[in-house]
C-alpha atoms as a PDB file:
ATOM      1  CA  UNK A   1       1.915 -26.592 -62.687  1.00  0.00           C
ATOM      2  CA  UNK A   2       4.713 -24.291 -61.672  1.00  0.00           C
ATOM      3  CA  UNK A   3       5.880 -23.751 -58.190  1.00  0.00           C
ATOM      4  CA  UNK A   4       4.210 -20.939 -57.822  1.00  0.00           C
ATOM      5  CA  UNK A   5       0.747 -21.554 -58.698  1.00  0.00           C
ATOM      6  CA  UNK A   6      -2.135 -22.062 -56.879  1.00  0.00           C
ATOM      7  CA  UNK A   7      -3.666 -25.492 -56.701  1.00  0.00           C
ATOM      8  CA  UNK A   8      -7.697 -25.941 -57.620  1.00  0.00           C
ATOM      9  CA  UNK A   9      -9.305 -27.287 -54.587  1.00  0.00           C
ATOM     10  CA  UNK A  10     -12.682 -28.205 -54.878  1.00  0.00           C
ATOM     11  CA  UNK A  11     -15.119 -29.381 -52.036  1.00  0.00           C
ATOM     12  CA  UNK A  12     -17.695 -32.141 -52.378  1.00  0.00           C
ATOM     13  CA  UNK A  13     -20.208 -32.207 -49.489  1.00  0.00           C
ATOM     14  CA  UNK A  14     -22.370 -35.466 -48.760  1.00  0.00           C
ATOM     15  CA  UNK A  15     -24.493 -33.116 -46.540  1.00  0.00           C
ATOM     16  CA  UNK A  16     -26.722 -35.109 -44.868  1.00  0.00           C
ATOM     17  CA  UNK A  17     -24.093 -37.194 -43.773  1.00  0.00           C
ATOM     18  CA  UNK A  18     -22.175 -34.151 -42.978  1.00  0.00           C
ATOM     19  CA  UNK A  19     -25.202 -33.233 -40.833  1.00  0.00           C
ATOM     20  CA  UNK A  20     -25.711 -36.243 -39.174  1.00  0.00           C
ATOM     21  CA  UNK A  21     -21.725 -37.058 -38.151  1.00  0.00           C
ATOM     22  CA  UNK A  22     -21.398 -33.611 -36.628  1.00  0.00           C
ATOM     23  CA  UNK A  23     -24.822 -34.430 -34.227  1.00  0.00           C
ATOM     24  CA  UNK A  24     -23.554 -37.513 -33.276  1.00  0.00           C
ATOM     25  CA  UNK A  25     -20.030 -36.165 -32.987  1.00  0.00           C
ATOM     26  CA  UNK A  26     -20.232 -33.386 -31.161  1.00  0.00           C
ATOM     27  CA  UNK A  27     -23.459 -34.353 -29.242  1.00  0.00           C
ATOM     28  CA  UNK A  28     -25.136 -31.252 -27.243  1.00  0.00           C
ATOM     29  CA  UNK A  29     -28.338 -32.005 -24.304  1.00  0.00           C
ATOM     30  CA  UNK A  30     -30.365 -29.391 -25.611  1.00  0.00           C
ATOM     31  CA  UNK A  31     -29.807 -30.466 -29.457  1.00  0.00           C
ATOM     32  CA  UNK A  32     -31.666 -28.426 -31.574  1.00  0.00           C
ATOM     33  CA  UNK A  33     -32.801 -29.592 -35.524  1.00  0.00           C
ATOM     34  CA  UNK A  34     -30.157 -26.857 -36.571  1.00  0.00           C
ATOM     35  CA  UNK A  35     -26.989 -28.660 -34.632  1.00  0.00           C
ATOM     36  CA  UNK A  36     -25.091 -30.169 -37.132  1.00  0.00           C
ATOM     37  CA  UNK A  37     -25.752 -27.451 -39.759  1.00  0.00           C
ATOM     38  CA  UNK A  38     -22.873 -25.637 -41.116  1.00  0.00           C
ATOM     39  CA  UNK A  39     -21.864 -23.135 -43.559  1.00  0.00           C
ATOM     40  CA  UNK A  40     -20.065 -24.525 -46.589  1.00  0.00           C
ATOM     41  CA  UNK A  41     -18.563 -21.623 -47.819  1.00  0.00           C
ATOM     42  CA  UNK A  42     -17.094 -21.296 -44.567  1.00  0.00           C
ATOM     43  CA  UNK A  43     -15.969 -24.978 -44.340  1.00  0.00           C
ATOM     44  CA  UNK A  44     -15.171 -25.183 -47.921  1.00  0.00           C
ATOM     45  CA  UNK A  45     -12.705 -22.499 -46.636  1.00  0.00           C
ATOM     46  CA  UNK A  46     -11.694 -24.111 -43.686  1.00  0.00           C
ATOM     47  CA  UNK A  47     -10.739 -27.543 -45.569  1.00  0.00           C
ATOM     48  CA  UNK A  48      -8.958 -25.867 -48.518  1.00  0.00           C
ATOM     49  CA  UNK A  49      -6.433 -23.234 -46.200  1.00  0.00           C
ATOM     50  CA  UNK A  50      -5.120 -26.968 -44.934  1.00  0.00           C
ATOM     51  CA  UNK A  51      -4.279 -27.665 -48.723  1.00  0.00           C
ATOM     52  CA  UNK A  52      -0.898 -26.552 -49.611  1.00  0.00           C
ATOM     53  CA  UNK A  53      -0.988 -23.706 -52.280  1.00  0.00           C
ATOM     54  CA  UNK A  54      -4.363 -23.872 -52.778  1.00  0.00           C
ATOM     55  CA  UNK A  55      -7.302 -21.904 -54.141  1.00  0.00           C
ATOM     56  CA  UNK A  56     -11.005 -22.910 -53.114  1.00  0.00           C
ATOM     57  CA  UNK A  57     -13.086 -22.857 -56.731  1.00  0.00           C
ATOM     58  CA  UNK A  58     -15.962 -24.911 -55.271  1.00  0.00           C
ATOM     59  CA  UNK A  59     -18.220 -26.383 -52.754  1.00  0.00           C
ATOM     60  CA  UNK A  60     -20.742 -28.740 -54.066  1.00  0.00           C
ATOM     61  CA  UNK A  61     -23.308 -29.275 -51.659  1.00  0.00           C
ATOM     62  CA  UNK A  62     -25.179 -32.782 -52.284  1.00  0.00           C
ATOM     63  CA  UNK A  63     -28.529 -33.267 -50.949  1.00  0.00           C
ATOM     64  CA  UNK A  64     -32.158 -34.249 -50.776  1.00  0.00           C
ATOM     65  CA  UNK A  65     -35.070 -32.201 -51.250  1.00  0.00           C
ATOM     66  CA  UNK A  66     -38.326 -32.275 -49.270  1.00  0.00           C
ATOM     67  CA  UNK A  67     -41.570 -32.150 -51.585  1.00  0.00           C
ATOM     68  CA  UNK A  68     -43.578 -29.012 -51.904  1.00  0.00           C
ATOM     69  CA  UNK A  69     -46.818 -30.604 -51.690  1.00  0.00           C
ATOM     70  CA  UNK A  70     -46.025 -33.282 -48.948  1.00  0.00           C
ATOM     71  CA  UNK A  71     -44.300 -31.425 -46.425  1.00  0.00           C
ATOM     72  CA  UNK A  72     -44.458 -27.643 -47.509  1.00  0.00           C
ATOM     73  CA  UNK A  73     -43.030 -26.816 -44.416  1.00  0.00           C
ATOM     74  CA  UNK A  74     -39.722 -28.580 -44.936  1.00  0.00           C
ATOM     75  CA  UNK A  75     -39.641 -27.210 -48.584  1.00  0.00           C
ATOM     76  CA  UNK A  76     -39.918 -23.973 -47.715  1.00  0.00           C
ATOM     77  CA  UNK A  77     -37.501 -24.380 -45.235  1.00  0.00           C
ATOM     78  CA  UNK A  78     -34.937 -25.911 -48.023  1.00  0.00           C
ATOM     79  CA  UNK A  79     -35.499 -23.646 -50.112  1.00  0.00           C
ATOM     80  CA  UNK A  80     -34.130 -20.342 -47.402  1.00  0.00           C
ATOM     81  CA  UNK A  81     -31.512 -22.252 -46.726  1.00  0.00           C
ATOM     82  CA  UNK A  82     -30.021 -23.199 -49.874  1.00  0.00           C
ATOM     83  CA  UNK A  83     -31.130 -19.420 -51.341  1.00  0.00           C
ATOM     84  CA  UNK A  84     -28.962 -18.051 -48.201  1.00  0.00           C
ATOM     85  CA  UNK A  85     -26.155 -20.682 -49.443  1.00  0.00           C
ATOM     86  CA  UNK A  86     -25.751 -19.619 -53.043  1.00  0.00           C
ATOM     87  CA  UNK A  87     -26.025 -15.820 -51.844  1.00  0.00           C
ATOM     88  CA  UNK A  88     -23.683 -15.840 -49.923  1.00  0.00           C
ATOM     89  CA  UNK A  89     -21.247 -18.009 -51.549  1.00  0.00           C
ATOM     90  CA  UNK A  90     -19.412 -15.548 -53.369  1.00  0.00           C
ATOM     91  CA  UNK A  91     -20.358 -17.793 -56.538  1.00  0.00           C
ATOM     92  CA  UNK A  92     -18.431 -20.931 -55.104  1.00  0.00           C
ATOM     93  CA  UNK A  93     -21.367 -22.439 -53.250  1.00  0.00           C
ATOM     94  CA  UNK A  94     -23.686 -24.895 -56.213  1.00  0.00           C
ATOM     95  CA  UNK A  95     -26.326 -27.157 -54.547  1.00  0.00           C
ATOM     96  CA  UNK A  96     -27.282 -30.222 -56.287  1.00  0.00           C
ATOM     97  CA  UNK A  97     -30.470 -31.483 -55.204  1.00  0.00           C
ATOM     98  CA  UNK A  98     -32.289 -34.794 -56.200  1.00  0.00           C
ATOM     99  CA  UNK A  99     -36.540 -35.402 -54.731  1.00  0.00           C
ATOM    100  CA  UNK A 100     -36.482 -37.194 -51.220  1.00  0.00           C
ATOM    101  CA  UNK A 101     -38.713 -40.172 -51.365  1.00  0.00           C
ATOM    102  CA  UNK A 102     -41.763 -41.121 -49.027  1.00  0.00           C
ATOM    103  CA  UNK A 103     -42.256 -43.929 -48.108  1.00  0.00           C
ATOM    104  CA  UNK A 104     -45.955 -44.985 -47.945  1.00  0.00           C
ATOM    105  CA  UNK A 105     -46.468 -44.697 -44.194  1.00  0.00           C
ATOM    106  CA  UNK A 106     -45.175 -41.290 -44.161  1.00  0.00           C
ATOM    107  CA  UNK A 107     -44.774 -39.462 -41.691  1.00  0.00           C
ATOM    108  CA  UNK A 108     -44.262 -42.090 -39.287  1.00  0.00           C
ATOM    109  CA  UNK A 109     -40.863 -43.866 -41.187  1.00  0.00           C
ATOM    110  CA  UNK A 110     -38.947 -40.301 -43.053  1.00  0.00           C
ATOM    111  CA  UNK A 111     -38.520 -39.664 -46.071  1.00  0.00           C
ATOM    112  CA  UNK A 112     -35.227 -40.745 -47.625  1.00  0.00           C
ATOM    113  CA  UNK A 113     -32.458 -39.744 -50.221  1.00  0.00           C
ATOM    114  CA  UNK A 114     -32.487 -41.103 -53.395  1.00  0.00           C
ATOM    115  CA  UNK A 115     -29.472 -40.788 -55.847  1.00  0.00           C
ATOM    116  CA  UNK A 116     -27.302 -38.022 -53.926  1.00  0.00           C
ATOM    117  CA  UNK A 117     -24.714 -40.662 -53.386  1.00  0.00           C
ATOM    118  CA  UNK A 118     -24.749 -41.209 -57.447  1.00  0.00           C
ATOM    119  CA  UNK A 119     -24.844 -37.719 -58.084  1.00  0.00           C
ATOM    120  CA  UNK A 120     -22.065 -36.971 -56.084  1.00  0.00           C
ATOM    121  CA  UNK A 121     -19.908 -40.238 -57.124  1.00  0.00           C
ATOM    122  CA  UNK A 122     -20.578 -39.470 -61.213  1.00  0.00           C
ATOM    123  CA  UNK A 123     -19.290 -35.481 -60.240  1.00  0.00           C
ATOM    124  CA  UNK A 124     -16.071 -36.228 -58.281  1.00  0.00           C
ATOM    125  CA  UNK A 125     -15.474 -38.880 -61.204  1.00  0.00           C
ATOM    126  CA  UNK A 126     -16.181 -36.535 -64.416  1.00  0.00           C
ATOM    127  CA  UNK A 127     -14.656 -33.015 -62.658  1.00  0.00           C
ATOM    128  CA  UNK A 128     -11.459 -34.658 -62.417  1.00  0.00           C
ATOM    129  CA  UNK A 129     -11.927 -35.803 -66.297  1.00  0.00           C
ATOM    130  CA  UNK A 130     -12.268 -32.527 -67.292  1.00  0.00           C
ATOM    131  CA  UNK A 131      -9.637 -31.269 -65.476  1.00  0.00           C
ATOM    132  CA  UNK A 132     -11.936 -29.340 -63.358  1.00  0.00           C
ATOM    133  CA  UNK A 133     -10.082 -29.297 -60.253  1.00  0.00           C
ATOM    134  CA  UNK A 134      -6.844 -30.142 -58.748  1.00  0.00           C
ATOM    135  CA  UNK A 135      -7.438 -31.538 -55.056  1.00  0.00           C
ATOM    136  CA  UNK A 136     -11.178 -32.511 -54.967  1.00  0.00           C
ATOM    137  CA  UNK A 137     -11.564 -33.350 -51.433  1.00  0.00           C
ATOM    138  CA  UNK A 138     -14.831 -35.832 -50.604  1.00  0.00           C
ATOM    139  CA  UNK A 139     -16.635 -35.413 -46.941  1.00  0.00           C
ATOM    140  CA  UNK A 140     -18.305 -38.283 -46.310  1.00  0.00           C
ATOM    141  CA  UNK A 141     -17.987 -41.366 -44.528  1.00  0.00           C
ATOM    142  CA  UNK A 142     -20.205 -43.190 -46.852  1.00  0.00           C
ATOM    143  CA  UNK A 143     -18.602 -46.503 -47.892  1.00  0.00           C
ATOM    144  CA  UNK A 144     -20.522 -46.378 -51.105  1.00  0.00           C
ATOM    145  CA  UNK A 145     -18.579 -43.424 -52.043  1.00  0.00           C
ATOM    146  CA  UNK A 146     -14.969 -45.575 -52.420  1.00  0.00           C
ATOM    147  CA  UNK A 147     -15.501 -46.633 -55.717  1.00  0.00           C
ATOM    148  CA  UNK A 148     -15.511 -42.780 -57.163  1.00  0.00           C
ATOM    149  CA  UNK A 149     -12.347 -42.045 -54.615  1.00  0.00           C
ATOM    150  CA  UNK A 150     -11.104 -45.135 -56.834  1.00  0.00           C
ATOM    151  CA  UNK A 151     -11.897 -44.402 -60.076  1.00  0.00           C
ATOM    152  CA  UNK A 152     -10.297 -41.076 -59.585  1.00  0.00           C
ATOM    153  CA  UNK A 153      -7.128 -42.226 -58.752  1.00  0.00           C
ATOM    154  CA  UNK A 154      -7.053 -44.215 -61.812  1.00  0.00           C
ATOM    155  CA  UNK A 155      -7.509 -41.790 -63.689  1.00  0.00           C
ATOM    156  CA  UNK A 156      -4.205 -39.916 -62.998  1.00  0.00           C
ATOM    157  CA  UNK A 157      -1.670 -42.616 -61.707  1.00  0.00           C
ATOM    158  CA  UNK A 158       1.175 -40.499 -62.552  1.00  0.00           C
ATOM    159  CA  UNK A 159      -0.099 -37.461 -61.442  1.00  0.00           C
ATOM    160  CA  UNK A 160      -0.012 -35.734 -57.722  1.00  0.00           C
ATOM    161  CA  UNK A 161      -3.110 -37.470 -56.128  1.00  0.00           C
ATOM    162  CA  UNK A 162      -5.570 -35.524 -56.424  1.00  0.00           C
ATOM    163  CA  UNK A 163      -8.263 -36.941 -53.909  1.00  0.00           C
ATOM    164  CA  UNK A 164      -8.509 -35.922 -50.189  1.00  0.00           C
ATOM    165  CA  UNK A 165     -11.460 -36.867 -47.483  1.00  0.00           C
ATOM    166  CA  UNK A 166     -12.418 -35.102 -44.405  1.00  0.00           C
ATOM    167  CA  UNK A 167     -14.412 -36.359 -41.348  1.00  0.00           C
ATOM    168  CA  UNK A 168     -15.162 -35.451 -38.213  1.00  0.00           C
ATOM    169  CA  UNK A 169     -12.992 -35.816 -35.252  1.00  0.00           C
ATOM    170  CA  UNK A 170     -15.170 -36.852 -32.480  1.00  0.00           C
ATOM    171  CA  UNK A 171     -13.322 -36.370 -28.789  1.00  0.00           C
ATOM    172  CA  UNK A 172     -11.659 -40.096 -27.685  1.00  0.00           C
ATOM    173  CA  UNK A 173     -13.380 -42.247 -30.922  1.00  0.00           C
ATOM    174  CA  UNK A 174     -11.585 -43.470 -33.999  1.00  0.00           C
ATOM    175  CA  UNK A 175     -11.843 -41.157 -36.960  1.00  0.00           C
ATOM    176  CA  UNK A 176     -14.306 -42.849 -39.945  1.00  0.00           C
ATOM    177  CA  UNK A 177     -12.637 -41.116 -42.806  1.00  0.00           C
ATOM    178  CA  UNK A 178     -13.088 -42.811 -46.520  1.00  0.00           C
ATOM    179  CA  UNK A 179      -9.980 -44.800 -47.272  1.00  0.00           C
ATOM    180  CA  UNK A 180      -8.971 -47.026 -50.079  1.00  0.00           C
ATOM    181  CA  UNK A 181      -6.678 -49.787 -50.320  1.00  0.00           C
ATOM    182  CA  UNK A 182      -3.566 -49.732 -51.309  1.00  0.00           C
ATOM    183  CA  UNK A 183      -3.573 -45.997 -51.913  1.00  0.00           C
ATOM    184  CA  UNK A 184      -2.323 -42.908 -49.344  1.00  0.00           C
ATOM    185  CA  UNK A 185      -5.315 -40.615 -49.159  1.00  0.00           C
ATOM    186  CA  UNK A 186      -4.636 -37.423 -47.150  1.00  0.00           C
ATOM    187  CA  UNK A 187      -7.334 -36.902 -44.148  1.00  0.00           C
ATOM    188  CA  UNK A 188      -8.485 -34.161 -42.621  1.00  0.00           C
ATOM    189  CA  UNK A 189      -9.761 -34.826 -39.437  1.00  0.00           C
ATOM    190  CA  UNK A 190     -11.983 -31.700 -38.410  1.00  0.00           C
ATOM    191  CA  UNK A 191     -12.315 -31.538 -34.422  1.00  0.00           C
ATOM    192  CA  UNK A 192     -15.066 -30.058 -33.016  1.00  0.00           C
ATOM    193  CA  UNK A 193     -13.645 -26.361 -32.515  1.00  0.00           C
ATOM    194  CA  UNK A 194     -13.291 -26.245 -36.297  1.00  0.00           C
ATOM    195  CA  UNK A 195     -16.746 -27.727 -36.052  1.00  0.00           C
ATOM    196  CA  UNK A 196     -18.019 -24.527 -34.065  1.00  0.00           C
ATOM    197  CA  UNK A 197     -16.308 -22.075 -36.493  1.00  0.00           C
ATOM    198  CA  UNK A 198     -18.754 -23.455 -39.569  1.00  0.00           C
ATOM    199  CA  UNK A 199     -21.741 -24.046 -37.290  1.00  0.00           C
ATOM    200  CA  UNK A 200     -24.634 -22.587 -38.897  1.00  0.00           C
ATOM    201  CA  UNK A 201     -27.357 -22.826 -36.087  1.00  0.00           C
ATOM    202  CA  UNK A 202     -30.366 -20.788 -37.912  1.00  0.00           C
ATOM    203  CA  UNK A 203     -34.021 -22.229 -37.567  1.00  0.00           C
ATOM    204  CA  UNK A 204     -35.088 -22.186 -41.517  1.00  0.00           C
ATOM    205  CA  UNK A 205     -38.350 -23.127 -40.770  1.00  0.00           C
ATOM    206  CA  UNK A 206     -39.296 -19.774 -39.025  1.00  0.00           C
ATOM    207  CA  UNK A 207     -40.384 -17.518 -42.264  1.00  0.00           C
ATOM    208  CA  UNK A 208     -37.640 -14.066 -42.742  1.00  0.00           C
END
């Protein structure tokens, strides 16, 4: 790559767990099912204007999806959000979705992802095999994720490294950003006013 050009950066979103870490990291009294939500074109954004030279191609948004005849409500609420996504995601925004599973005392125990952390793991693993990208940066704090993070950096152990994490920053705790051993990983520790400029408070279960 010459001096001059622009490094690939591509984003890889564990969104639940996205979700979830901002809630419990930026914690609110009159929490709403829409605080933790964000944007990810606009954090996909954020994240890659803190990469040096670097180009956003991608934000891969990994998550479940709520069945249509179980819980229509929650699939129709899905299904505006992730339209709204890929709209406005100036063609960088791709959701990859895999069937939530009930359990059989449903509603009372939630339905639960099944294969997102695969999904995302085989992706991050095979993008960087094809050359698809030049910084893929993971946000998750999923431990099952370090074993993609790893194979990664195998992959190229003579090249720039080409994996980066984020995380949230919540005020006065210890950040819980992926590492792996042995290797320098860059973090990016997102605090909460970066959290506030992705925020992405709509109520997708009212009908537009």
């Amino acid at each position: 790559m010459s001096p001059s050009a622009s490094r690939r950066v591509v984003v890889f979103l564990d969104y639940q767990n996205v979700y979830h870490c901002a809630r419990e990291s930026f914690p609110s009294r009159a929490a709403r099912a829409s605080q933790g939500q964000v944007d990810p074109l606009a954090l996909g954004l954020l994240i890659a204007g803190r990469v040096s030279q670097a180009e956003l191609v991608g934000v891969r948004v990994y998550r479940g999806r709520p069945s249509q005849r179980r819980d229509p409500r929650s699939y129709a609420a899905y299904q505006r959000q992730t339209a709204l996504w890929v709209g406005r995601g100036q063609g960088l925004v791709t959701v990859i979705a895999r069937d939530l599973r009930y359990p059989p005392v449903w509603p009372r125990r939630p339905a639960q992802e099944k294969g997102i952390d695969v999904a995302l793991a085989v992706d991050l693993v095979l993008m960087a095999a094809r050359d698809d990208y030049d910084v893929g940066v993971l946000f998750s704090t999923d431990t099952d994720l370090v074993p993609a993070l790893e194979a990664v950096l195998a992959l190229r152990p003579e090249a720039t490294p080409v994996c980066e994490v984020a995380a949230w920053r919540a005020p006065g705790a210890r950040p819980r950003c992926l590492t792996v051993r042995g290797e320098h990983i860059r973090r990016h520790l997102l605090a909460e006013g970066d959290y506030r400029a992705v925020e992405d408070l709509t109520d997708y279960t009212r009908g537009q």
